[in-house]
C-alpha atoms as a PDB file:
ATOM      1  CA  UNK A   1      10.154 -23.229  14.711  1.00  0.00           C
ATOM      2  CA  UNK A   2      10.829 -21.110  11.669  1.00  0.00           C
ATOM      3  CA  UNK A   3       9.452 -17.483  11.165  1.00  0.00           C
ATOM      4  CA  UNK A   4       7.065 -18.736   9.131  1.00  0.00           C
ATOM      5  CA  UNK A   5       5.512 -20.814  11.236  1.00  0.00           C
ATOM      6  CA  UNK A   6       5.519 -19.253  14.157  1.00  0.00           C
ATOM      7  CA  UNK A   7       3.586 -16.347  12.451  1.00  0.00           C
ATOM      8  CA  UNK A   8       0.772 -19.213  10.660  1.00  0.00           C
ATOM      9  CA  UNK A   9       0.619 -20.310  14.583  1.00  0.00           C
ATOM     10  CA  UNK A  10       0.009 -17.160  15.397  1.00  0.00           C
ATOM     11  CA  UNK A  11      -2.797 -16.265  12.667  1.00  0.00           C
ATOM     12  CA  UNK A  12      -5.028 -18.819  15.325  1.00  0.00           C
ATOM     13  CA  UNK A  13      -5.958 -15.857  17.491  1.00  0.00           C
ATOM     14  CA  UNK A  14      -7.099 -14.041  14.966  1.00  0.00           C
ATOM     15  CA  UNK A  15     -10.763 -13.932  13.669  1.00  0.00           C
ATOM     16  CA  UNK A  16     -11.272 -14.993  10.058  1.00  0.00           C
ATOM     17  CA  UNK A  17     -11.458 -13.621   7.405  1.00  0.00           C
ATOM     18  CA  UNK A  18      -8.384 -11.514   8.270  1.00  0.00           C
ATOM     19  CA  UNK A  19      -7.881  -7.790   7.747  1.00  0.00           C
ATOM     20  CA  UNK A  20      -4.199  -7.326   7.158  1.00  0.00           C
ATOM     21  CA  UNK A  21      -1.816  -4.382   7.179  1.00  0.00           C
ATOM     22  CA  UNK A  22       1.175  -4.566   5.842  1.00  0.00           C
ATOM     23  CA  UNK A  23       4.095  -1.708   6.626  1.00  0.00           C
ATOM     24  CA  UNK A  24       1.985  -0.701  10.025  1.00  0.00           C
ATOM     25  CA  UNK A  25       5.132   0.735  11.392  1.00  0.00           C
ATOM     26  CA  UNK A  26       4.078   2.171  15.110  1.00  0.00           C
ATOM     27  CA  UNK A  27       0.864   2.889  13.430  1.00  0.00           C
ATOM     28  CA  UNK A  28      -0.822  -0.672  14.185  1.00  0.00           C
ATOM     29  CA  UNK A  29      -4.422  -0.961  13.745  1.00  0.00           C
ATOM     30  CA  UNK A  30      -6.825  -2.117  15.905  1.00  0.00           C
ATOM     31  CA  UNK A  31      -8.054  -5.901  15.386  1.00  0.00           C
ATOM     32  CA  UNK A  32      -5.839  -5.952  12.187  1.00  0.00           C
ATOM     33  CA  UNK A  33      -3.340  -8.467  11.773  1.00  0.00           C
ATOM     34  CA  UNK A  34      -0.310  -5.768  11.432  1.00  0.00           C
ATOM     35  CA  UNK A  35       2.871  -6.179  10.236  1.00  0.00           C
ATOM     36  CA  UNK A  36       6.348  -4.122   9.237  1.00  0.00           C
ATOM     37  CA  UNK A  37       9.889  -5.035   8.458  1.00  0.00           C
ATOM     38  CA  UNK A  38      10.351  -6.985  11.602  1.00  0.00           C
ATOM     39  CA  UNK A  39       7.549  -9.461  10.866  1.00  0.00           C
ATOM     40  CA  UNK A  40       5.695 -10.970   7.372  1.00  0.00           C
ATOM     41  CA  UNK A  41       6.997  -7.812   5.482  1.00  0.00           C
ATOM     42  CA  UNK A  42      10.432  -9.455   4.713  1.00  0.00           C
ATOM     43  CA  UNK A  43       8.220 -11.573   2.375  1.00  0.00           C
ATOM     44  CA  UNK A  44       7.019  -9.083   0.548  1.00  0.00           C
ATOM     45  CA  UNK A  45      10.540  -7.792  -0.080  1.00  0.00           C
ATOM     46  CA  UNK A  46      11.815 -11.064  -1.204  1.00  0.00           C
ATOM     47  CA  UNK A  47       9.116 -12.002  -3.214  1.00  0.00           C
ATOM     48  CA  UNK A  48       7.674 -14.745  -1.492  1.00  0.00           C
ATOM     49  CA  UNK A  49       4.381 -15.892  -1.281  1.00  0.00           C
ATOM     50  CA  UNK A  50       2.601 -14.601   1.119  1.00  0.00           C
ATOM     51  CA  UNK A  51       1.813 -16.192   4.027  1.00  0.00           C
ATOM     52  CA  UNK A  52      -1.641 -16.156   3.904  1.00  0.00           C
ATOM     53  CA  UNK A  53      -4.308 -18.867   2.281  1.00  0.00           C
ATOM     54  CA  UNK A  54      -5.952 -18.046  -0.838  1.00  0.00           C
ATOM     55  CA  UNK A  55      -9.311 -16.383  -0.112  1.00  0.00           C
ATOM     56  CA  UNK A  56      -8.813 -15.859   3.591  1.00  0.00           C
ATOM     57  CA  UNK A  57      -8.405 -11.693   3.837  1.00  0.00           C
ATOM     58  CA  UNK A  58     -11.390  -9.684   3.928  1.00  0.00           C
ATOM     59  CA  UNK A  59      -9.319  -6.400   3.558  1.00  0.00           C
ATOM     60  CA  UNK A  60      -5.870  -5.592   2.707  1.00  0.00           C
ATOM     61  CA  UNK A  61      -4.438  -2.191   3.607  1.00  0.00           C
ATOM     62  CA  UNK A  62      -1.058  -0.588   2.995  1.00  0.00           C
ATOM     63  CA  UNK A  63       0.328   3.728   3.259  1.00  0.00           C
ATOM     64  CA  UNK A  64       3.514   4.379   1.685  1.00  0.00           C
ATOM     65  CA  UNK A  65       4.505   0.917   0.851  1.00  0.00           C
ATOM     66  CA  UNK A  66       4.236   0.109  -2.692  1.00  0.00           C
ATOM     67  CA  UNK A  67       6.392   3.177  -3.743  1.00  0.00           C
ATOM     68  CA  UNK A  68       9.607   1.086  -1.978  1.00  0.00           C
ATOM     69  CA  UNK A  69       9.428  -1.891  -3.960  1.00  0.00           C
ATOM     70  CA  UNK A  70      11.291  -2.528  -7.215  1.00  0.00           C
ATOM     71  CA  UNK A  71       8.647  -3.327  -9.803  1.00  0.00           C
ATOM     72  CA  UNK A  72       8.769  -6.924 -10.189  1.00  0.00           C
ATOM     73  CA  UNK A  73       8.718  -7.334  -5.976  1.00  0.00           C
ATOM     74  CA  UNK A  74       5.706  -5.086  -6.158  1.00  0.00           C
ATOM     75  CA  UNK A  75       3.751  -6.663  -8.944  1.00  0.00           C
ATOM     76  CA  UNK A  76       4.439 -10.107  -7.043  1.00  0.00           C
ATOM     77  CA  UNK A  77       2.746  -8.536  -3.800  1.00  0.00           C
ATOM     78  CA  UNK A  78       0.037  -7.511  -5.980  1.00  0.00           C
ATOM     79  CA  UNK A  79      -0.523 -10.504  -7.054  1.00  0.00           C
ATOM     80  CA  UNK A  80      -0.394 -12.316  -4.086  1.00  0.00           C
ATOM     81  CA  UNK A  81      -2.715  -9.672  -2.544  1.00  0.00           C
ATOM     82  CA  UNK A  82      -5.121 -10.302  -5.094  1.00  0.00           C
ATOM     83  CA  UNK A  83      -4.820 -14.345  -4.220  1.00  0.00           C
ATOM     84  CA  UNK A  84      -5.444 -13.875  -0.681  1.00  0.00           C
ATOM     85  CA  UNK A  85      -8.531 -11.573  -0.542  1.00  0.00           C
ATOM     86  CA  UNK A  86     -11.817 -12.933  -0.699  1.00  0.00           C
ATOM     87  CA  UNK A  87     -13.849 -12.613  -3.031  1.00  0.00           C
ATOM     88  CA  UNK A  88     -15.077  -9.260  -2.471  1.00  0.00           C
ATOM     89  CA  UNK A  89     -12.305  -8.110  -0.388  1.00  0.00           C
ATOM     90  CA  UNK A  90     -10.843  -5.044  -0.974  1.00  0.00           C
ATOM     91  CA  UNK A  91      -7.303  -3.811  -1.337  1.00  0.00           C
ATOM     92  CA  UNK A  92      -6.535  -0.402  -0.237  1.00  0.00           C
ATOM     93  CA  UNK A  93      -3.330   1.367  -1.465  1.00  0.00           C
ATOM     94  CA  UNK A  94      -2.285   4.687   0.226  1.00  0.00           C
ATOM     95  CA  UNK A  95       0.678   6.819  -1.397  1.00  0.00           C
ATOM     96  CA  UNK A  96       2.377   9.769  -3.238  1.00  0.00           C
ATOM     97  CA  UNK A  97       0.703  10.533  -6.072  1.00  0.00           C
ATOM     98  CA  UNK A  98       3.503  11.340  -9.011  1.00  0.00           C
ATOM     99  CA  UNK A  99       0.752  13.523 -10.463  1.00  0.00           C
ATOM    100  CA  UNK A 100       0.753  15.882  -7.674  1.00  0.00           C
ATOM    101  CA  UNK A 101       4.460  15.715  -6.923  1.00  0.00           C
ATOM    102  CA  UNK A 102       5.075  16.640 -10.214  1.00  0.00           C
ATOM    103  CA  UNK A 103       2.167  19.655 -10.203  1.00  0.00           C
ATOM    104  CA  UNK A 104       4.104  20.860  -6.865  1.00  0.00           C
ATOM    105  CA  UNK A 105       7.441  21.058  -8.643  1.00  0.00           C
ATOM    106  CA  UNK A 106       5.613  22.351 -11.684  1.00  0.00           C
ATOM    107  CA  UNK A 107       3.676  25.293  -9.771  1.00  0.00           C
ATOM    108  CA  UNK A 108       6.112  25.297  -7.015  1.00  0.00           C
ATOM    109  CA  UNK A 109       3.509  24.401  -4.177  1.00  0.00           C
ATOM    110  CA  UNK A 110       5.156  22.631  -1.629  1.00  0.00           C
ATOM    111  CA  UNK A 111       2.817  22.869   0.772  1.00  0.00           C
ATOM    112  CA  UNK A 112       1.686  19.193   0.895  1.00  0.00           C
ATOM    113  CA  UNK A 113       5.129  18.141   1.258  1.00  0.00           C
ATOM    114  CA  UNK A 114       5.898  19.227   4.848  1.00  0.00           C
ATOM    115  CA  UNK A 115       9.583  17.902   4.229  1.00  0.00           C
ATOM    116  CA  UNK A 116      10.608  19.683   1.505  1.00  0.00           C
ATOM    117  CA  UNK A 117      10.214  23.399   2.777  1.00  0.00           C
ATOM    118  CA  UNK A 118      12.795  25.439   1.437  1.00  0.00           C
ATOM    119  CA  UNK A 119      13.968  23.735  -1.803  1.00  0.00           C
ATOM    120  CA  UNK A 120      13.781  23.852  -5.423  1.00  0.00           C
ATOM    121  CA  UNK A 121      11.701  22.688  -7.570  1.00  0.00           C
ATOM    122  CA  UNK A 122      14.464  19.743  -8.744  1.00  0.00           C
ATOM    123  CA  UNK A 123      15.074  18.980  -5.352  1.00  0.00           C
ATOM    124  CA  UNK A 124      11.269  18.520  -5.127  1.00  0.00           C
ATOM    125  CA  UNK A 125      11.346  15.900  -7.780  1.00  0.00           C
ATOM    126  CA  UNK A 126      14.834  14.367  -7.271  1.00  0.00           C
ATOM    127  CA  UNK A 127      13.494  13.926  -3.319  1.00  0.00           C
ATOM    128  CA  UNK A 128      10.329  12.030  -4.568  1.00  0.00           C
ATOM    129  CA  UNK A 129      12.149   9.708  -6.879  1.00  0.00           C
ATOM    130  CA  UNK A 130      15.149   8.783  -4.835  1.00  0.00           C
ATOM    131  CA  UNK A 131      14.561   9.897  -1.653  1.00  0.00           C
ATOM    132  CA  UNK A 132      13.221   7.586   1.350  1.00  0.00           C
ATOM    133  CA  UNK A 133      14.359   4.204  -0.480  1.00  0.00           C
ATOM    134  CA  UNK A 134      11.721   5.304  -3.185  1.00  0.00           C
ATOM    135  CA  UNK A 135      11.597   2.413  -6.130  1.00  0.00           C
ATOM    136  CA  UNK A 136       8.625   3.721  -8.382  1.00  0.00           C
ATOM    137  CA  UNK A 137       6.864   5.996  -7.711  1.00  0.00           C
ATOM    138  CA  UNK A 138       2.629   5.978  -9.024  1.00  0.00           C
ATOM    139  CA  UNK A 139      -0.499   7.947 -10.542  1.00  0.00           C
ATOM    140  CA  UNK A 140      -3.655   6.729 -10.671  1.00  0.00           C
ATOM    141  CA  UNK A 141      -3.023   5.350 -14.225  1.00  0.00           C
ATOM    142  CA  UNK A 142       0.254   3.262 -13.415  1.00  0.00           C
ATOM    143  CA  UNK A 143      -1.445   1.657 -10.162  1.00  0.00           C
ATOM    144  CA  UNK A 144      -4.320   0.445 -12.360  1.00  0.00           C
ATOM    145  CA  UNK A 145      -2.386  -1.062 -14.870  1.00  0.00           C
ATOM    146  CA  UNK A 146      -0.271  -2.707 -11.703  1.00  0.00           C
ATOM    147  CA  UNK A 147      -3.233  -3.790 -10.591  1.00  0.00           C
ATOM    148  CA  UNK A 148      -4.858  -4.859 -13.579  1.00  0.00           C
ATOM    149  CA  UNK A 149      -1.688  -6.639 -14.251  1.00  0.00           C
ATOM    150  CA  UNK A 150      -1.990  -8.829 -10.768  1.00  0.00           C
ATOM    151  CA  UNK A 151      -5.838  -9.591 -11.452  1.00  0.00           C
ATOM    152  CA  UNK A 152      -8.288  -7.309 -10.487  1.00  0.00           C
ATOM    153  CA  UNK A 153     -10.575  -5.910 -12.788  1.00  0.00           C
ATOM    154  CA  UNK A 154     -10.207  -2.357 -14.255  1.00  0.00           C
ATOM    155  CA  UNK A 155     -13.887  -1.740 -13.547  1.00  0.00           C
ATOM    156  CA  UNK A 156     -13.183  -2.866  -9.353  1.00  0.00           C
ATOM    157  CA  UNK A 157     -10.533  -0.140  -9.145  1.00  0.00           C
ATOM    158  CA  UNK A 158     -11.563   3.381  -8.006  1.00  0.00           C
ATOM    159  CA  UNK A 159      -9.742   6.544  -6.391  1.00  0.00           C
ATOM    160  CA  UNK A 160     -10.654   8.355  -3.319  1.00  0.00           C
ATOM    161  CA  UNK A 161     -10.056  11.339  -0.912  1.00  0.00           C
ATOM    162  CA  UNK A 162      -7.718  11.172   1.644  1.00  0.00           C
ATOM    163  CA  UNK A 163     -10.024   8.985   4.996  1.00  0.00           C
ATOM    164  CA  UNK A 164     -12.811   8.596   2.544  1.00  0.00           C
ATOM    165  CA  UNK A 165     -13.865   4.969   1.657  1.00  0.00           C
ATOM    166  CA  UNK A 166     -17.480   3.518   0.662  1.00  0.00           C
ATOM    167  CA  UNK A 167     -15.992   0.897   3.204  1.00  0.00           C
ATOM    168  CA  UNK A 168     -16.521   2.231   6.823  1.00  0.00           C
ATOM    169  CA  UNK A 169     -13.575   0.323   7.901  1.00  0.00           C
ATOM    170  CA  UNK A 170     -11.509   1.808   5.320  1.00  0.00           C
ATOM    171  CA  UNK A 171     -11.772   5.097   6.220  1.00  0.00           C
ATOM    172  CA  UNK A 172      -9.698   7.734   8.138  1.00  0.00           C
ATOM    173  CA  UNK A 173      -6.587   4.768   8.198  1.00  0.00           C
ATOM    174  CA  UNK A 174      -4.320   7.497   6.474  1.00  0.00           C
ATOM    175  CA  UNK A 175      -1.568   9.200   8.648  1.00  0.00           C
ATOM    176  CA  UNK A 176       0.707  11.201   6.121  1.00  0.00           C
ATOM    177  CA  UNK A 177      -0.735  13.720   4.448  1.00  0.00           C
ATOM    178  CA  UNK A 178       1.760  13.044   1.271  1.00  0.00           C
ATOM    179  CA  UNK A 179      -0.784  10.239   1.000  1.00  0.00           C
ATOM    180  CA  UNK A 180      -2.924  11.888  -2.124  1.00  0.00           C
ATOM    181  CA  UNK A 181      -3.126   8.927  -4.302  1.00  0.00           C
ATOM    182  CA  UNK A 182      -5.598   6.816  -2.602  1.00  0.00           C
ATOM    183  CA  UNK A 183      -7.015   3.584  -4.347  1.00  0.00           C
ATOM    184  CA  UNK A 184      -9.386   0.552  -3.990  1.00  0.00           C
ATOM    185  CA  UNK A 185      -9.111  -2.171  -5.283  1.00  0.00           C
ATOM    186  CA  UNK A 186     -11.966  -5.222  -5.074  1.00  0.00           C
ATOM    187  CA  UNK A 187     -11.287  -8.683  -5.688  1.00  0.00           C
END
């Protein structure tokens, strides 16, 4: 039996509608349907659809994901995000916000980056943008037109505080606190 299928045979014990996170890492959560670079995640990096049926995810969640993608891989997992959820679901991106990475380097306030003690400014910014397999990096303005490109409606997007959510199962899921750009997206 194929990856594939052994993971669609393996969806069976979950409850429907899922709740999916993708890039849990050894941060799995609870009743979620989690998966990293050992599971489903090698779809997302090649590009494939998802394995998923369309409508069949309440809620999508992802931390320090997106940022490791090339662009057309990440608009593809956008998309295919946006096929999978419900109507109603919600997508819920967690990352580095370029806006505040570049405000650090600016101001020299490093303090949110707990890895980058002790360097310069450059190193600041030549860290974000290459460093940790970083692809693209995001503010609030390129993630909406990402999103916005993959289907979701501009007025469905909106930006929140690190563990806040209107969505009580949305909230406190964050654990890096590089994670400043936080959005929702609803399907």
């Amino acid at each position: 039996m194929n990856d594939i299928n052994k993971f669609r045979k393996n969806l069976l014990s979950y409850n429907k509608p899922y709740k999916v996170q993708f890039g849990s890492g050894n941060k799995p959560l609870k009743n979620w349907i989690n998966s990293d670079s050992n599971g489903p995640f090698k779809w997302i990096i090649s590009g494939d659809p998802l394995p998923f049926k369309d409508n069949s995810c309440t809620l999508i969640y992802h931390e320090h994901l997106l940022e490791h993608l090339p662009v057309p891989i990440a608009l593809n997992f956008l998309r295919e995000s946006y096929r999978i959820l419900k109507p109603g679901g919600i997508l819920r991106i967690a990352q580095p916000d370029l806006d505040d990475i570049v405000e650090a380097a600016y101001k020299g306030t490093f303090k949110k980056y707990p890895s980058a003690k002790n360097i310069t400014k450059a190193e600041l910014l030549n860290m974000a943008f290459n460093g940790w397999g970083h692809k693209h990096l995001y503010n609030a303005e390129e993630l909406t037109s990402f999103l916005v490109e993959s289907g979701f409606e501009e007025s469905k997007i909106k930006y929140c505080k690190f563990g806040e959510s209107t969505t009580p199962e949305l909230r406190n899921l964050e654990t890096r606190q590089e994670s400043l750009l936080l959005g929702e997206a609803t399907k």
